[in-house]
Protein backbone atom coordinates (compact mmCIF):
# COMPACT_ATOMS: atom_id res chain seq x y z
CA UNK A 1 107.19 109.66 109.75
CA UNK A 2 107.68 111.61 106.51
CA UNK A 3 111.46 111.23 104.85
CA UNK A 4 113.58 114.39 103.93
CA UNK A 5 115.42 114.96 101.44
CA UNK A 6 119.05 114.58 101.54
CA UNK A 7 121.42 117.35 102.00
CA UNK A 8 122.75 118.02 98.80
CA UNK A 9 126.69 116.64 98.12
CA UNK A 10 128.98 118.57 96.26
CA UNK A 11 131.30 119.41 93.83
CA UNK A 12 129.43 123.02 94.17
CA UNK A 13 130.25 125.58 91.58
CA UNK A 14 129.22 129.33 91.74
CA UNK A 15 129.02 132.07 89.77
CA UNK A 16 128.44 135.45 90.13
CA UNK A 17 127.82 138.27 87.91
CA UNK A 18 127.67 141.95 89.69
CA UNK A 19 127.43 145.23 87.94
CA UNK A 20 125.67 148.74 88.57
CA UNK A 21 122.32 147.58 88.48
CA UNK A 22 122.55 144.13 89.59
CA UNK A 23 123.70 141.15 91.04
CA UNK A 24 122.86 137.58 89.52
CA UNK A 25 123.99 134.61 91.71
CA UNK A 26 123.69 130.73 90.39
CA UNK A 27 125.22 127.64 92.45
CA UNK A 28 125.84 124.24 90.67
CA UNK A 29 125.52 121.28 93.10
CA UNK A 30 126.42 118.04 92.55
CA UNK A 31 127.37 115.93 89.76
CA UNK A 32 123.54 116.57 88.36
CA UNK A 33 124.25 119.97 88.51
CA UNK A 34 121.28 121.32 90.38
CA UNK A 35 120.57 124.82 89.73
CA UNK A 36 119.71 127.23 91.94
CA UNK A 37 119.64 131.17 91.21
CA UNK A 38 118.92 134.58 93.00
CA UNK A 39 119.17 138.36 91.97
CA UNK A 40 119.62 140.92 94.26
CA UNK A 41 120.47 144.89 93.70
CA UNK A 42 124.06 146.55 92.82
CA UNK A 43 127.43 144.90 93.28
CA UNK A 44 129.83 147.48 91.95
CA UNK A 45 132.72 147.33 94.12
CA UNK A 46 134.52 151.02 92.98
CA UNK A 47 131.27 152.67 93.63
CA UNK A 48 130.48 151.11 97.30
CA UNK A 49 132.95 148.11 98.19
CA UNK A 50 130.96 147.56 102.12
CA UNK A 51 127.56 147.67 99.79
CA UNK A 52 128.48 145.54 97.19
CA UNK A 53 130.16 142.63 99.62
CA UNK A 54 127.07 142.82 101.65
CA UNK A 55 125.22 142.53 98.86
CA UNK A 56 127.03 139.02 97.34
CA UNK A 57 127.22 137.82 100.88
CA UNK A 58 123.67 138.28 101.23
CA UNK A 59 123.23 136.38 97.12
CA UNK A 60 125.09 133.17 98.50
CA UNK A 61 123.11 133.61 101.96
CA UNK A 62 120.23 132.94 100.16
CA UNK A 63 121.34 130.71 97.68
CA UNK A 64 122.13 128.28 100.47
CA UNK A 65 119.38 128.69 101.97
CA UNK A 66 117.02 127.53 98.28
CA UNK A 67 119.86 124.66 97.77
CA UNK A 68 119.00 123.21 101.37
CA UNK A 69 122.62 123.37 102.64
CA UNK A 70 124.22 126.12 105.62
CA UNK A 71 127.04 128.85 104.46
CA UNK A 72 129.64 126.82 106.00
CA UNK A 73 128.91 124.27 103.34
CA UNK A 74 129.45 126.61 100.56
CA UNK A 75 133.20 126.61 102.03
CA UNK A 76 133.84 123.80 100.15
CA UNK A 77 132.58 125.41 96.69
CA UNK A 78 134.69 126.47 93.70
CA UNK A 79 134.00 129.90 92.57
CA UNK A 80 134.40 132.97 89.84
CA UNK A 81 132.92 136.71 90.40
CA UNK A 82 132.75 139.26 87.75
CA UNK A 83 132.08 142.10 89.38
CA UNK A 84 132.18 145.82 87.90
CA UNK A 85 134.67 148.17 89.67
CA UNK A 86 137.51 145.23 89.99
CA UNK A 87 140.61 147.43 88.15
CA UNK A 88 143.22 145.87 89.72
CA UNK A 89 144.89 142.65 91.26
CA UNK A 90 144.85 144.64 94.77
CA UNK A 91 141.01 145.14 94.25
CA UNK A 92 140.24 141.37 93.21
CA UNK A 93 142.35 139.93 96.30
CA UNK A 94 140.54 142.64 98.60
CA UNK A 95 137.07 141.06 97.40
CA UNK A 96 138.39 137.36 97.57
CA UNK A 97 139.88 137.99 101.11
CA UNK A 98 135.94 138.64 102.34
CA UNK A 99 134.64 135.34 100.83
CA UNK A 100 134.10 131.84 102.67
CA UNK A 101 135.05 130.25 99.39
CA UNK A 102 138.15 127.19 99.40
CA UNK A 103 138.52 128.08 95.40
CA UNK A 104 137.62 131.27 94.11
CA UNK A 105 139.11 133.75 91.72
CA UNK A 106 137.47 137.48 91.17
CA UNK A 107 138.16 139.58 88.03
CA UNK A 108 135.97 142.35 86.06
CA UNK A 109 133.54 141.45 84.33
CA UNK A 110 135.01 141.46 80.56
CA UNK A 111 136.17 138.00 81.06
CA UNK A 112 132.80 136.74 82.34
CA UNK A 113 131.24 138.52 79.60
CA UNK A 114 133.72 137.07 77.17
CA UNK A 115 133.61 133.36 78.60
CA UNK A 116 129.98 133.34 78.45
CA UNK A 117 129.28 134.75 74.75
CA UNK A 118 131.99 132.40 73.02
CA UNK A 119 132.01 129.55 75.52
CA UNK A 120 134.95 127.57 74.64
CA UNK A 121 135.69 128.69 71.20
CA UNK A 122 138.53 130.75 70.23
CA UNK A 123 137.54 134.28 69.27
CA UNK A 124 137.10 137.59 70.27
CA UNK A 125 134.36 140.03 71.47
CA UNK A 126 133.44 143.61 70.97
CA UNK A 127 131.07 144.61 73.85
CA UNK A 128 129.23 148.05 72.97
CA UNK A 129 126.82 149.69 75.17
CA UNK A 130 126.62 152.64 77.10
CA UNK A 131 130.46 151.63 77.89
CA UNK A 132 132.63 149.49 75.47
CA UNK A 133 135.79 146.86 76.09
CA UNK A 134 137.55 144.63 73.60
CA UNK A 135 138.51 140.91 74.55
CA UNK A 136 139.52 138.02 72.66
CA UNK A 137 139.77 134.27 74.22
CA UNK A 138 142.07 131.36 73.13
CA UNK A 139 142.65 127.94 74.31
CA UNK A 140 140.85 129.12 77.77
CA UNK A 141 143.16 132.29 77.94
CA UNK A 142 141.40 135.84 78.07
CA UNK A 143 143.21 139.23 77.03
CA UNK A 144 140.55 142.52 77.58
CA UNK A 145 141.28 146.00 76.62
CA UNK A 146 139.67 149.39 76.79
CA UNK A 147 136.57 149.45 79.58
CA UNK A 148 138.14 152.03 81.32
CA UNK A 149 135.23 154.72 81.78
CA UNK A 150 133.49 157.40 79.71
CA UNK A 151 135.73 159.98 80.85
CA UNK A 152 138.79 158.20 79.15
CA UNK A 153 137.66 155.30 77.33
CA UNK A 154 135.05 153.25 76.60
CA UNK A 155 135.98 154.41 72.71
CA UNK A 156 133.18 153.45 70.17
CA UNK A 157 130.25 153.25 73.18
CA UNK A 158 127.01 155.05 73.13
CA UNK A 159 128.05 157.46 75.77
CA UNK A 160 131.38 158.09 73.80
CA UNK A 161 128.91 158.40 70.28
CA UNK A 162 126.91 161.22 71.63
CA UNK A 163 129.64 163.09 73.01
CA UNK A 164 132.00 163.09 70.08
CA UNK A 165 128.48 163.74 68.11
CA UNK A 166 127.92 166.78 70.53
CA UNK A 167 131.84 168.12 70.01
CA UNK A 168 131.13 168.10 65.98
CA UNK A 169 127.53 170.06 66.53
CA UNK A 170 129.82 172.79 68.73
CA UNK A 171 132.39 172.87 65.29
CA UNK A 172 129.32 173.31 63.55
CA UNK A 173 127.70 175.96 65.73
CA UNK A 174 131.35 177.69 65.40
CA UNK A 175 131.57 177.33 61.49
CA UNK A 176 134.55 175.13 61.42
CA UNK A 177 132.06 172.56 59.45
CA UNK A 178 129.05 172.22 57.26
CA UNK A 179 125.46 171.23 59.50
CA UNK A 180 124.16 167.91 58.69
CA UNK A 181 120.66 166.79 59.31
CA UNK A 182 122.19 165.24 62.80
CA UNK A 183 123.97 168.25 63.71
CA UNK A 184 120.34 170.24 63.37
CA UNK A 185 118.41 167.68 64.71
CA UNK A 186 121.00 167.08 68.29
CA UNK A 187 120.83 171.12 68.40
CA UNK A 188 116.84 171.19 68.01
CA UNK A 189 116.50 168.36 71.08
CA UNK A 190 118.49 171.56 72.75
CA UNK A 191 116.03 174.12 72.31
CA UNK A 192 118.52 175.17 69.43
CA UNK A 193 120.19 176.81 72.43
CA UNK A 194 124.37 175.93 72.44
CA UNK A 195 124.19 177.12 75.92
CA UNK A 196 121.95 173.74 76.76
CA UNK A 197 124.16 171.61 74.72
CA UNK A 198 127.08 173.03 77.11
CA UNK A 199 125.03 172.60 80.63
CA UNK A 200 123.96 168.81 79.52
CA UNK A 201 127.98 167.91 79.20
CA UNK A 202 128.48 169.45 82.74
CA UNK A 203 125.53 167.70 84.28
CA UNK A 204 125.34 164.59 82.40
CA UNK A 205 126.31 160.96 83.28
CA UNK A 206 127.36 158.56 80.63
CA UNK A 207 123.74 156.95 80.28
CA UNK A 208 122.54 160.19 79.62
CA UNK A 209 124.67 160.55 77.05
CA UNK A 210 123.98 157.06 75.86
CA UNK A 211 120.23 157.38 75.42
CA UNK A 212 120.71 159.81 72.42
CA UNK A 213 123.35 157.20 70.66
CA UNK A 214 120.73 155.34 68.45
CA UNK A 215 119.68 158.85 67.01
CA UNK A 216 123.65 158.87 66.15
CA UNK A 217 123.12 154.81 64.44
CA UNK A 218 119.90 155.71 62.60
CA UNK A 219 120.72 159.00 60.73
CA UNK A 220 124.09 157.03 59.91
CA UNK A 221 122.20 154.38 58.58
CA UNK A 222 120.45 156.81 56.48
CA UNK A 223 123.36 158.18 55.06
CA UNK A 224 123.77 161.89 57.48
CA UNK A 225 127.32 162.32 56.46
CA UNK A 226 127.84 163.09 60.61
CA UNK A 227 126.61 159.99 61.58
CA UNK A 228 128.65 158.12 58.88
CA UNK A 229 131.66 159.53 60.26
CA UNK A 230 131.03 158.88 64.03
CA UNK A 231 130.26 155.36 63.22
CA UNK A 232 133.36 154.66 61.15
CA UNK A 233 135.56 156.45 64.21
CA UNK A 234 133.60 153.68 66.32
CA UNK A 235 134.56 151.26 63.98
CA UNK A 236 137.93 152.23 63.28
CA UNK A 237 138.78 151.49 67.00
CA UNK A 238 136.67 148.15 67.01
CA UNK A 239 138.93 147.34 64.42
CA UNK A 240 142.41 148.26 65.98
CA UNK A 241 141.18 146.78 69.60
CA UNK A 242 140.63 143.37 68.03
CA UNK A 243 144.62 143.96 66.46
CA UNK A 244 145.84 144.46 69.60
CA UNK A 245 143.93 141.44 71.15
CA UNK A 246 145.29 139.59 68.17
CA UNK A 247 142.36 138.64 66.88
CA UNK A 248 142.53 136.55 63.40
CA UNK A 249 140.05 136.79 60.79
CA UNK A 250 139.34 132.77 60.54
CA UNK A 251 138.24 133.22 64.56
CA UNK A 252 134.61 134.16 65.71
CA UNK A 253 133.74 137.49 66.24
CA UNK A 254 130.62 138.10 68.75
CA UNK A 255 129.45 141.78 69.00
CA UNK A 256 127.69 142.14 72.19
CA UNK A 257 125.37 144.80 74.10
CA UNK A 258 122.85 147.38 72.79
CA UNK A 259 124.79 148.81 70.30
CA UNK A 260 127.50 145.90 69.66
CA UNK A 261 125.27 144.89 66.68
CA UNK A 262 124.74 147.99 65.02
CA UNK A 263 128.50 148.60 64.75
CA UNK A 264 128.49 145.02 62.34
CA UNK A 265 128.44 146.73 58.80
CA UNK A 266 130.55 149.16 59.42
CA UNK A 267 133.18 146.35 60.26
CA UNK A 268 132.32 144.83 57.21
CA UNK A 269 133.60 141.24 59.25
CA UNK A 270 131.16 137.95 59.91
CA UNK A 271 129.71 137.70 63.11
CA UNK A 272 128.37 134.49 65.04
CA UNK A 273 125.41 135.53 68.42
CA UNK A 274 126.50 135.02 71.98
CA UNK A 275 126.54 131.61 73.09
CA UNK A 276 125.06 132.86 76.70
CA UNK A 277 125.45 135.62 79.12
CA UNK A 278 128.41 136.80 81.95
CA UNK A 279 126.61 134.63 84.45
CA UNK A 280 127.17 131.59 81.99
CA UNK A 281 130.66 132.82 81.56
CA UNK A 282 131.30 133.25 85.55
CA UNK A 283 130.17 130.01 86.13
CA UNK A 284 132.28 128.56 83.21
CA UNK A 285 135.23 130.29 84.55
CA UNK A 286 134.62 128.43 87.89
CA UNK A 287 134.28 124.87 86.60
CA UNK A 288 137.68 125.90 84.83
CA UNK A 289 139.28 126.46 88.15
CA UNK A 290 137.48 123.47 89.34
CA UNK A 291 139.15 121.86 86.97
CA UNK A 292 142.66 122.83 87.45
CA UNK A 293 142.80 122.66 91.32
CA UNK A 294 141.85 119.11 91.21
């Protein structure tokens, strides 16, 4: 008669790192740690809360399922969810309420992010992609500022580099400043049409905007005066954020997402590479509550 396996034993950890485009869902079990992961599709709980609960209930469905154990059992499990779209207490105890978890705690995702790219160190974070948020992390604590959207935030971001680039090609257009090779070269991509440049603001979303930002990072890099500017603006609040995070200069700085590292000589500060990823960090963030409720 062949043997089975037996049922895994806890302590089980989770974490769980949603956004727009995804959802990436890892389980720890047992003091060996066994890993299991799964990925499903969006988890954003401001754009679709019913979507994005069906779709986390539906990651730890299946990661039960791989780790040989029933939902019930993931009852017993200590967990941490960074999930885009959480922008309030209300919205994390809303998402908590429709989980089987014993242990869990829900925020954003700038702590996960943060947790996972310095680990345990002290130190702060500047996360720059299409959007942008500031964090810094000591002894375990996490403070986060800006992320609030393109449409009034995400200061120093891709999507917030092409659009302040597009406002100074308008000036330009209006003779309230000089063109620079940027300036010509956003207008040309517009059929040298103003009227196209206006339409694309009305129409756009803030990866639209985002996709043009490099062009913004290259002619800076080659000295466009335009370019220069925009990219000490983006620096200038980089620089301010980590103030008001109280960032010191002896701590790491990580500079995270696709344009995080293009923003590092303009800042003119050292810079140490991400230890690991929001998923790390959401898991890290539930062996810390692990932890402390035991």
């Amino acid at each position: 008669m062949a043997q089975t396996e037996p049922p895994l034993a806890g302590p089980f950890l989770i974490g769980i790192d949603g956004g727009g485009t995804s959802c990436r869902a890892t389980l720890l079990a047992g003091p060996d740690k066994a890993r299991y992961d799964v990925v499903l599709g969006p988890a954003n709980v401001s754009t679709d809360f019913d979507a994005a609960l069906a779709t986390i209930n539906a990651a730890l469905a299946q990661l039960a399922e791989r780790a040989g154990l029933r939902m019930a059992d993931l009852s017993t499990a200590t967990a941490h969810l960074g999930l885009a779209g959480v922008m309030s207490p209300a919205i994390a105890t809303r998402v908590a309420a429709h989980l089987p978890f014993a242990h869990v705690s829900v925020t954003d995702d700038r702590p996960t992010t943060i947790a996972g790219a310095l680990g345990e160190a002290d130190g702060a974070l500047a996360a720059i992609g299409t959007g942008s948020f500031i964090g810094r992390q000591v002894a375990g604590k996490i403070r986060g500022v800006g992320g609030w959207g393109f449409y009034i935030g995400d200061q120093a971001s891709g999507a917030w580099l092409l659009r302040r680039c597009l406002e100074e090609v308008m000036l330009a257009v209006d003779a309230f400043a000089p063109h620079t090779d940027l300036s010509r070269a956003i207008l040309k991509e517009h059929g040298d049409d103003p009227g196209q440049i206006v339409m694309f603001s009305l129409n756009s979303q803030p990866s639209d905007y985002a996709r043009l930002a490099r062009d913004v990072v290259a002619a800076a890099e080659a000295g466009d005066p335009l370019g220069a500017r925009l990219m000490q603006e983006g620096a200038a609040y980089i620089r301010r954020a980590l103030e008001v995070v109280g960032w010191k200069p002896s701590e790491a700085l990580c500079l995270t997402g696709g344009l995080g590292p293009a923003y590092a000589s303009w800042l003119e500060r050292p810079t140490v590479t991400a230890k690991g990823t929001a998923l790390d960090g959401a898991l890290d963030l539930a062996a810390r509550h692990a932890g402390a409720v035991r």
